[in-house]
PDB file of N, CA and C in Angstrom:
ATOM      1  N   UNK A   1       0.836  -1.178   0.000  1.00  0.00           N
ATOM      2  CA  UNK A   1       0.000   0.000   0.000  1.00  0.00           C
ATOM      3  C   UNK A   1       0.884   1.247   0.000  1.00  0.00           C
ATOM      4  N   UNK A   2       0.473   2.417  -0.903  1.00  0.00           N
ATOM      5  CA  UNK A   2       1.386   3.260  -0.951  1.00  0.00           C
ATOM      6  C   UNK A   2       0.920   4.233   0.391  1.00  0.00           C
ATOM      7  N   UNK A   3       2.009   4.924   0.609  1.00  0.00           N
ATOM      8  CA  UNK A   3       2.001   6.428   1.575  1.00  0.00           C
ATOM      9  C   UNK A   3       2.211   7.358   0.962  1.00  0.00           C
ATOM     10  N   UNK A   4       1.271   8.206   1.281  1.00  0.00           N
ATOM     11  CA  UNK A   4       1.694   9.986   1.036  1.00  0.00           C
ATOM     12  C   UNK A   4       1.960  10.808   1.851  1.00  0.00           C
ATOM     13  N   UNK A   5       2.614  11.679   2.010  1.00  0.00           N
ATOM     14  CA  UNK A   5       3.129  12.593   2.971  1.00  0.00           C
ATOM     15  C   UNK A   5       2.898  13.883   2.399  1.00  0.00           C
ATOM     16  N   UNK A   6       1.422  14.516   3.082  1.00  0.00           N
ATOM     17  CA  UNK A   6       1.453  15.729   2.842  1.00  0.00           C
ATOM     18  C   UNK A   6       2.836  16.784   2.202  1.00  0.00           C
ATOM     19  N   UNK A   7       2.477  17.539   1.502  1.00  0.00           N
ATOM     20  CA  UNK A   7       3.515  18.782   1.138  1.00  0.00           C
ATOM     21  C   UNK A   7       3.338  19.855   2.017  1.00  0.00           C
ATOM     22  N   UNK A   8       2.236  19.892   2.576  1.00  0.00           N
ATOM     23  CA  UNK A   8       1.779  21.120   3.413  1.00  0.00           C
ATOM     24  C   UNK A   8       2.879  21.412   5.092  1.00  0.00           C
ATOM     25  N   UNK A   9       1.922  20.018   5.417  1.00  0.00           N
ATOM     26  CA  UNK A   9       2.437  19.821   6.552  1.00  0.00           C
ATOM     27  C   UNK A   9       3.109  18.471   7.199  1.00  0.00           C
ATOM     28  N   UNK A  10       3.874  18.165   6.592  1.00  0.00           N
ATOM     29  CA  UNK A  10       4.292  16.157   6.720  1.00  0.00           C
ATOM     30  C   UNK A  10       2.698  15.692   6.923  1.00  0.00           C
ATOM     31  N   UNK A  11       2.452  15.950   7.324  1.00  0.00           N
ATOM     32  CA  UNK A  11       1.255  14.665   7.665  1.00  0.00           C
ATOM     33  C   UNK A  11       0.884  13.412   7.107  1.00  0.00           C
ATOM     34  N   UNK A  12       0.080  12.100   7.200  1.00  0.00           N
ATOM     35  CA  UNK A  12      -0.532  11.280   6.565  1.00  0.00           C
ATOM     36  C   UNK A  12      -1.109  11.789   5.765  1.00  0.00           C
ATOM     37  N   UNK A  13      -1.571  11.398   4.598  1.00  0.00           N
ATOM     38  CA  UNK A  13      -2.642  11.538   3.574  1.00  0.00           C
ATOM     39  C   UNK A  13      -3.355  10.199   3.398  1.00  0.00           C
ATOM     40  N   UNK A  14      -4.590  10.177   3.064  1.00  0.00           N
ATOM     41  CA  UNK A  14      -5.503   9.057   2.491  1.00  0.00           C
ATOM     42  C   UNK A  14      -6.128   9.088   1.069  1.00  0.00           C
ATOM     43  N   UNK A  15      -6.303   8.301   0.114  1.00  0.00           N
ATOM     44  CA  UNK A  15      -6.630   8.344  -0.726  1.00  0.00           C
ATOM     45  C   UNK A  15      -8.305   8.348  -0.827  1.00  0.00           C
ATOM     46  N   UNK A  16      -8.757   9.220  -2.097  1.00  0.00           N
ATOM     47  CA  UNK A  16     -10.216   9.199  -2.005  1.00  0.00           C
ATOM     48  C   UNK A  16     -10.549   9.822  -3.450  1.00  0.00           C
ATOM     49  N   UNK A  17     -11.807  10.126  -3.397  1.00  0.00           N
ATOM     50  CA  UNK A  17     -12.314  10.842  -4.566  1.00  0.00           C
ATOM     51  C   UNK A  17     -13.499  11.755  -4.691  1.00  0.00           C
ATOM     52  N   UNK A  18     -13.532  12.533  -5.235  1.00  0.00           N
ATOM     53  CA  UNK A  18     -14.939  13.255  -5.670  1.00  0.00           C
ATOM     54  C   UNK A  18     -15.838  13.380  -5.884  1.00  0.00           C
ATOM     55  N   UNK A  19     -17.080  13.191  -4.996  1.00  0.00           N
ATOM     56  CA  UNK A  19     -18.786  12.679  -5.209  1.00  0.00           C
ATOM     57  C   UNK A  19     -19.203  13.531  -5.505  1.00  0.00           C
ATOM     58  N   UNK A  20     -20.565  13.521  -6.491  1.00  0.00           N
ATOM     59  CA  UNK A  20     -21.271  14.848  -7.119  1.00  0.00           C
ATOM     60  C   UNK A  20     -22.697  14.001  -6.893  1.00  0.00           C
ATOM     61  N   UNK A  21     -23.877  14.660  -5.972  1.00  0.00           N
ATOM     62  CA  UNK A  21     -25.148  14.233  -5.810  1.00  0.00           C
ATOM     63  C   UNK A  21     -25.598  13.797  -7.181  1.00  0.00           C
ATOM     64  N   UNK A  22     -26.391  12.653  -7.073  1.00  0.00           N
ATOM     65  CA  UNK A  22     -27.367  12.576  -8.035  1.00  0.00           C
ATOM     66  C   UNK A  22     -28.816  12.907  -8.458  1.00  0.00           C
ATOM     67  N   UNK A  23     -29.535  11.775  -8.041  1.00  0.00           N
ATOM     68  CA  UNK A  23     -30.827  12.622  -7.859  1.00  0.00           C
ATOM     69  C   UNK A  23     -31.209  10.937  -6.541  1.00  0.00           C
ATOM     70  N   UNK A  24     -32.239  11.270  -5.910  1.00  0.00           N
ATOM     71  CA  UNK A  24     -32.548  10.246  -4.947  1.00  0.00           C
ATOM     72  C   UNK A  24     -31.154  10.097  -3.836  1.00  0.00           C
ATOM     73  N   UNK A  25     -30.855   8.291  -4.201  1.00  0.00           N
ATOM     74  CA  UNK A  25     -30.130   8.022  -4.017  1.00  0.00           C
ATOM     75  C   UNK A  25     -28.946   7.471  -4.463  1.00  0.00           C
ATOM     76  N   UNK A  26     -28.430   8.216  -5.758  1.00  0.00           N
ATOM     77  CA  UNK A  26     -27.656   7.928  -6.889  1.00  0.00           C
ATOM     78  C   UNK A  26     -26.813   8.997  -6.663  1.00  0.00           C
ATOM     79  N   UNK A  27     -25.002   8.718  -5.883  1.00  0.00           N
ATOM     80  CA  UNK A  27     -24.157   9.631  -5.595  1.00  0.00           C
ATOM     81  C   UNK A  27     -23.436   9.121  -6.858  1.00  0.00           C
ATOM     82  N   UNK A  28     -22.747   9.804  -7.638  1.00  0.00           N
ATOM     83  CA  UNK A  28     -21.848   9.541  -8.560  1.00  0.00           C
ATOM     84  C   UNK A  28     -20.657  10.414  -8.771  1.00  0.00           C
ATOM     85  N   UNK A  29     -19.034   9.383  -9.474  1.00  0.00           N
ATOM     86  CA  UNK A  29     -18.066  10.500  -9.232  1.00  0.00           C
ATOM     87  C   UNK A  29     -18.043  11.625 -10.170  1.00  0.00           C
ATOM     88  N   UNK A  30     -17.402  13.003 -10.073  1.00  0.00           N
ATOM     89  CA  UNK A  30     -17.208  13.596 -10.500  1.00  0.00           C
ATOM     90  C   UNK A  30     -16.401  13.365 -11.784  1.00  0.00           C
ATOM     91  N   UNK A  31     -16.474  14.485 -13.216  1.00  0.00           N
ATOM     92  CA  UNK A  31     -15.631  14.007 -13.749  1.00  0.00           C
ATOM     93  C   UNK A  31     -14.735  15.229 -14.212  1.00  0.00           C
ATOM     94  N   UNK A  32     -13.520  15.036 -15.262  1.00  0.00           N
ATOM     95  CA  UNK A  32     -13.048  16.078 -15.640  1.00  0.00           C
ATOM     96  C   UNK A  32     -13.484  16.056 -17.177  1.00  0.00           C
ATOM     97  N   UNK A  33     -13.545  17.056 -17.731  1.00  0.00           N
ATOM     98  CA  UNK A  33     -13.409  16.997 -19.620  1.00  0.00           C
ATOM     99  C   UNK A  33     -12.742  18.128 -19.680  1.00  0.00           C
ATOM    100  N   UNK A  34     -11.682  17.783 -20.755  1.00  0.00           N
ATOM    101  CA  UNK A  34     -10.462  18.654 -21.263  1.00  0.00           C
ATOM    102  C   UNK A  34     -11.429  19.560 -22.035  1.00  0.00           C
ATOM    103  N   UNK A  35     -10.932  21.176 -22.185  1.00  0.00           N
ATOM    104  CA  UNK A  35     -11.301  21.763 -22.732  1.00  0.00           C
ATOM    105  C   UNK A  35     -12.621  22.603 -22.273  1.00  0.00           C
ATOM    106  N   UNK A  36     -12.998  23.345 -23.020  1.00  0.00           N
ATOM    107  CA  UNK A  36     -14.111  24.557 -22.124  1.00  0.00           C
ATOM    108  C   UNK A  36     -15.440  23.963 -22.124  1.00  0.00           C
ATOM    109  N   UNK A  37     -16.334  24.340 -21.407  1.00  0.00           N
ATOM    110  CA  UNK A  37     -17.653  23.351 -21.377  1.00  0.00           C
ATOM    111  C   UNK A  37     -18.410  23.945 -22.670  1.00  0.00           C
ATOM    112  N   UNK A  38     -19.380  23.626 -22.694  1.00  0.00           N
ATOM    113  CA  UNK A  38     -20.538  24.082 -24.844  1.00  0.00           C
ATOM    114  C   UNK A  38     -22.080  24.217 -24.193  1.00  0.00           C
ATOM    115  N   UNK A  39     -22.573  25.307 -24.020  1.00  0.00           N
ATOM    116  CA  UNK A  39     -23.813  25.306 -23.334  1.00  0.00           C
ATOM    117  C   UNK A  39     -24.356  24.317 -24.272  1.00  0.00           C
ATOM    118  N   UNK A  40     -25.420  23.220 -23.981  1.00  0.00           N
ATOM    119  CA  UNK A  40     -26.495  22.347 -24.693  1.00  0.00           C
ATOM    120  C   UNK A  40     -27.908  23.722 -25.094  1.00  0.00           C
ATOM    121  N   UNK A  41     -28.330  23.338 -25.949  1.00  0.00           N
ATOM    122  CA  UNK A  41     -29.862  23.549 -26.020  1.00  0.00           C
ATOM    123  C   UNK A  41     -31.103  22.252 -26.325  1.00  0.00           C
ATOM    124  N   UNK A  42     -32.136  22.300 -25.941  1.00  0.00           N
ATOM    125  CA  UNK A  42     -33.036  21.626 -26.427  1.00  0.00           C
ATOM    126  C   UNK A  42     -34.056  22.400 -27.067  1.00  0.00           C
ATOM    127  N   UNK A  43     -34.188  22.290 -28.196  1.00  0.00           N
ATOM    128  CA  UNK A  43     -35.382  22.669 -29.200  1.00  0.00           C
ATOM    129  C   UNK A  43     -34.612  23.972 -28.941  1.00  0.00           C
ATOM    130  N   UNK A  44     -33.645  24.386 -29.021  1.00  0.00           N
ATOM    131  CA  UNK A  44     -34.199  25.940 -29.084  1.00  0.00           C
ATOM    132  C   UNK A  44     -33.273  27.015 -27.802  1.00  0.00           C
ATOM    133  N   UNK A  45     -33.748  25.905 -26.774  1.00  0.00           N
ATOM    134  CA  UNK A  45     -33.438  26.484 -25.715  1.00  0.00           C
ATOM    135  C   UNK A  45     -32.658  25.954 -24.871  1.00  0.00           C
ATOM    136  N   UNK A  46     -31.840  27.195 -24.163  1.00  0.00           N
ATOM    137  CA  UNK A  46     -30.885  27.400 -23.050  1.00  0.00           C
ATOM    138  C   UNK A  46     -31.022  26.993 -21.958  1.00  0.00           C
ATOM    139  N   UNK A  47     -30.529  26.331 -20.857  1.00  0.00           N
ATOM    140  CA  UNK A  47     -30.658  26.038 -19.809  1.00  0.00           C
ATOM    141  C   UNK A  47     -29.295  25.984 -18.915  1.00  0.00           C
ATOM    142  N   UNK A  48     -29.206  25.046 -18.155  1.00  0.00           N
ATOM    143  CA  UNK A  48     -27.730  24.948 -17.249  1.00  0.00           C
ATOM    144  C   UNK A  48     -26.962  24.029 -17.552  1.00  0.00           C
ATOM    145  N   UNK A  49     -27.565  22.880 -18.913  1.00  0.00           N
ATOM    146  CA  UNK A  49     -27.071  21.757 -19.452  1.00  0.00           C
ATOM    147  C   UNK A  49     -25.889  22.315 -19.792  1.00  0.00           C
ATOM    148  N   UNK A  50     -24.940  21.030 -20.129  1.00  0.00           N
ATOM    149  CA  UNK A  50     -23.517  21.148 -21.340  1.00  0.00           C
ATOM    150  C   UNK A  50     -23.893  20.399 -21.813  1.00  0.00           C
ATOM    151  N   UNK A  51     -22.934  20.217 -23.172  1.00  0.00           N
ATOM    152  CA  UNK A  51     -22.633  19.558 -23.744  1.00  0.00           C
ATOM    153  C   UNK A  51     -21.269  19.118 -23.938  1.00  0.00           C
ATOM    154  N   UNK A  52     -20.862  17.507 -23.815  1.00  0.00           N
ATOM    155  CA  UNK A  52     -19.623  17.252 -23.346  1.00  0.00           C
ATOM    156  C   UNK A  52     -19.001  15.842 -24.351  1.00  0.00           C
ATOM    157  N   UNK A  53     -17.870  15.712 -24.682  1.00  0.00           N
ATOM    158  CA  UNK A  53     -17.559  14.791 -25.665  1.00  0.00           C
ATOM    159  C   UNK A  53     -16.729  14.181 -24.749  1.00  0.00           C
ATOM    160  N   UNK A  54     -18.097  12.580 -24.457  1.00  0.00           N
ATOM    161  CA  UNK A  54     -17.445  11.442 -23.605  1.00  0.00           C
ATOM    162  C   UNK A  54     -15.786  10.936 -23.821  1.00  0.00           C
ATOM    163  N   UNK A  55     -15.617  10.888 -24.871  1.00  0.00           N
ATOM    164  CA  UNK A  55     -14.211  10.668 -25.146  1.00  0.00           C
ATOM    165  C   UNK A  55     -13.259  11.347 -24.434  1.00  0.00           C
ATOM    166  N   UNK A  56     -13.612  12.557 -24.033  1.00  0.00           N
ATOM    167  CA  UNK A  56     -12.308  13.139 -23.417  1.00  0.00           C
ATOM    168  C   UNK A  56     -12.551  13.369 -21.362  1.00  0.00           C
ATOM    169  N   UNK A  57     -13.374  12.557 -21.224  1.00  0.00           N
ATOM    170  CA  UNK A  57     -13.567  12.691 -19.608  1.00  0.00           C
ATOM    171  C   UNK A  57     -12.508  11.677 -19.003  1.00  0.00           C
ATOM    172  N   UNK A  58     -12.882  12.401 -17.869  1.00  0.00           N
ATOM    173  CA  UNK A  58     -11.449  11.383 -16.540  1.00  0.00           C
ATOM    174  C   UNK A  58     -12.296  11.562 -15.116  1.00  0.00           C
ATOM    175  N   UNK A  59     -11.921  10.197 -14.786  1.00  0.00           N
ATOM    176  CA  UNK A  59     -12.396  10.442 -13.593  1.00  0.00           C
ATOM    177  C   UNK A  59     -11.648  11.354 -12.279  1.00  0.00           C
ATOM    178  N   UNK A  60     -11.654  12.036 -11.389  1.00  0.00           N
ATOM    179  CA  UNK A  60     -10.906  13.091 -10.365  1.00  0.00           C
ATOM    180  C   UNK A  60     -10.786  12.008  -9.076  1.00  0.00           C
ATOM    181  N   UNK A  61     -10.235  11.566  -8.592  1.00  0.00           N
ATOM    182  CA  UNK A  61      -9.351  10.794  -7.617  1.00  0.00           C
ATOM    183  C   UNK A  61      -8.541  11.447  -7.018  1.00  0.00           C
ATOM    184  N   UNK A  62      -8.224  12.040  -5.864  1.00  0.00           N
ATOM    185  CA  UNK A  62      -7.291  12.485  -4.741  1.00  0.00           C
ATOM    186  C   UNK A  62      -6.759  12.436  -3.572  1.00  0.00           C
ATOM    187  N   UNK A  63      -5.303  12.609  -3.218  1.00  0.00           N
ATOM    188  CA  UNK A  63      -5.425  12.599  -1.698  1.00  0.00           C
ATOM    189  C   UNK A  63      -5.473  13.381  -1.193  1.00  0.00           C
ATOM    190  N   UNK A  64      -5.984  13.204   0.691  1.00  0.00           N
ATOM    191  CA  UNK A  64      -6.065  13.679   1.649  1.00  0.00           C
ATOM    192  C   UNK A  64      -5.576  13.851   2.521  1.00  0.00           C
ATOM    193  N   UNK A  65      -5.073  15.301   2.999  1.00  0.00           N
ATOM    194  CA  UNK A  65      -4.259  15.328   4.767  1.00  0.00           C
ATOM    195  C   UNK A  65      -4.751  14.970   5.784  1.00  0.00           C
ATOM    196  N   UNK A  66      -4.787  13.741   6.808  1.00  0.00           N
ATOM    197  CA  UNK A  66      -5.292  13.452   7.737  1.00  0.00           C
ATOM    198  C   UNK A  66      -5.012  14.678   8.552  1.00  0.00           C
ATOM    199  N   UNK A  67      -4.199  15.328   9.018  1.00  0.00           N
ATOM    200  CA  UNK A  67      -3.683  16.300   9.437  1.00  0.00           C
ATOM    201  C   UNK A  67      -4.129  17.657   9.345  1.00  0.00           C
ATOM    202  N   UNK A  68      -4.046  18.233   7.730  1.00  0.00           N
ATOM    203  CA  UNK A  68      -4.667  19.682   7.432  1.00  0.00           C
ATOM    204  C   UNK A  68      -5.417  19.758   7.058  1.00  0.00           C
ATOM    205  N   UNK A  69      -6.107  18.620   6.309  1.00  0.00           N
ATOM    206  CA  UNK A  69      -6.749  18.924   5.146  1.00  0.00           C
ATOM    207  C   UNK A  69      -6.754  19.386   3.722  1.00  0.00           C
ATOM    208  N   UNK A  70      -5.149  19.317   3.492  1.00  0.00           N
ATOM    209  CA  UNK A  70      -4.937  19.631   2.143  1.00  0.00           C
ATOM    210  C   UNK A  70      -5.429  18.861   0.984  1.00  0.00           C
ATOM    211  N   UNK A  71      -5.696  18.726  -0.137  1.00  0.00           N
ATOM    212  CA  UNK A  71      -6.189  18.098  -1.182  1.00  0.00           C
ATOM    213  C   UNK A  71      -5.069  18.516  -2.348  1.00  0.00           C
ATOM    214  N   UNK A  72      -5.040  16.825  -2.904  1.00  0.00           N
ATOM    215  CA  UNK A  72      -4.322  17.066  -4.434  1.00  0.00           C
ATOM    216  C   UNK A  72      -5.251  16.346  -4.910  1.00  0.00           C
ATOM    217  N   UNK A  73      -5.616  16.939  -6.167  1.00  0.00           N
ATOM    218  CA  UNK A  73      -6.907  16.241  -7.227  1.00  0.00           C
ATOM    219  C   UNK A  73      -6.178  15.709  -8.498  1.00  0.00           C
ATOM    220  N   UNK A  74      -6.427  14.824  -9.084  1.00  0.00           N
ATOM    221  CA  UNK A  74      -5.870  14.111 -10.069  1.00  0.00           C
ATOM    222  C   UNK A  74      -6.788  13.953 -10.722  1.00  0.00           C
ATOM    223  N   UNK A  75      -6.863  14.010 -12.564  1.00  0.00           N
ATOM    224  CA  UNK A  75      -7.882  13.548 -13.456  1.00  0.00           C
ATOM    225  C   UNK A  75      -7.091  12.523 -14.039  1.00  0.00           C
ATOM    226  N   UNK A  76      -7.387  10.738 -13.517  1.00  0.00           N
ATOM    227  CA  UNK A  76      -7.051   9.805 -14.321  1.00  0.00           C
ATOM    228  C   UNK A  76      -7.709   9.295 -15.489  1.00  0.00           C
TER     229      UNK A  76
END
């Protein structure tokens, strides 16, 4: 099992990742996509949608300072 040692403050770190609510009870991870987001429309219209080209997503995985709380985020 690997170790991390904070940069902040020596500390432990733990490994983890990025949850984004779903709807109910459907938590799912966050993701990254290279490049700027593309507002979506339907019929016409604008909303808070994107539009995103699956090909270029990653999932965000990071560790944690048991200690400070620092975060390093990674898009694998």
């Amino acid at each position: 099992m690997e170790q991390f040692t904070c940069v902040k403050c020596n500390g432990p770190m733990v490994k983890g990742f990025v949850a984004d609510h779903g709807n109910k009870s459907a938590i799912f991870k966050t993701l990254w996509f290279d490049g700027d987001a593309e507002q979506a429309s339907i019929w016409g219209i604008q909303g808070d949608n994107i539009s995103v080209d699956r090909s270029k997503q990653r999932v965000i995985r990071g560790i944690r300072c048991k200690q400070c709380g620092y975060l390093e985020l990674y898009a694998v």
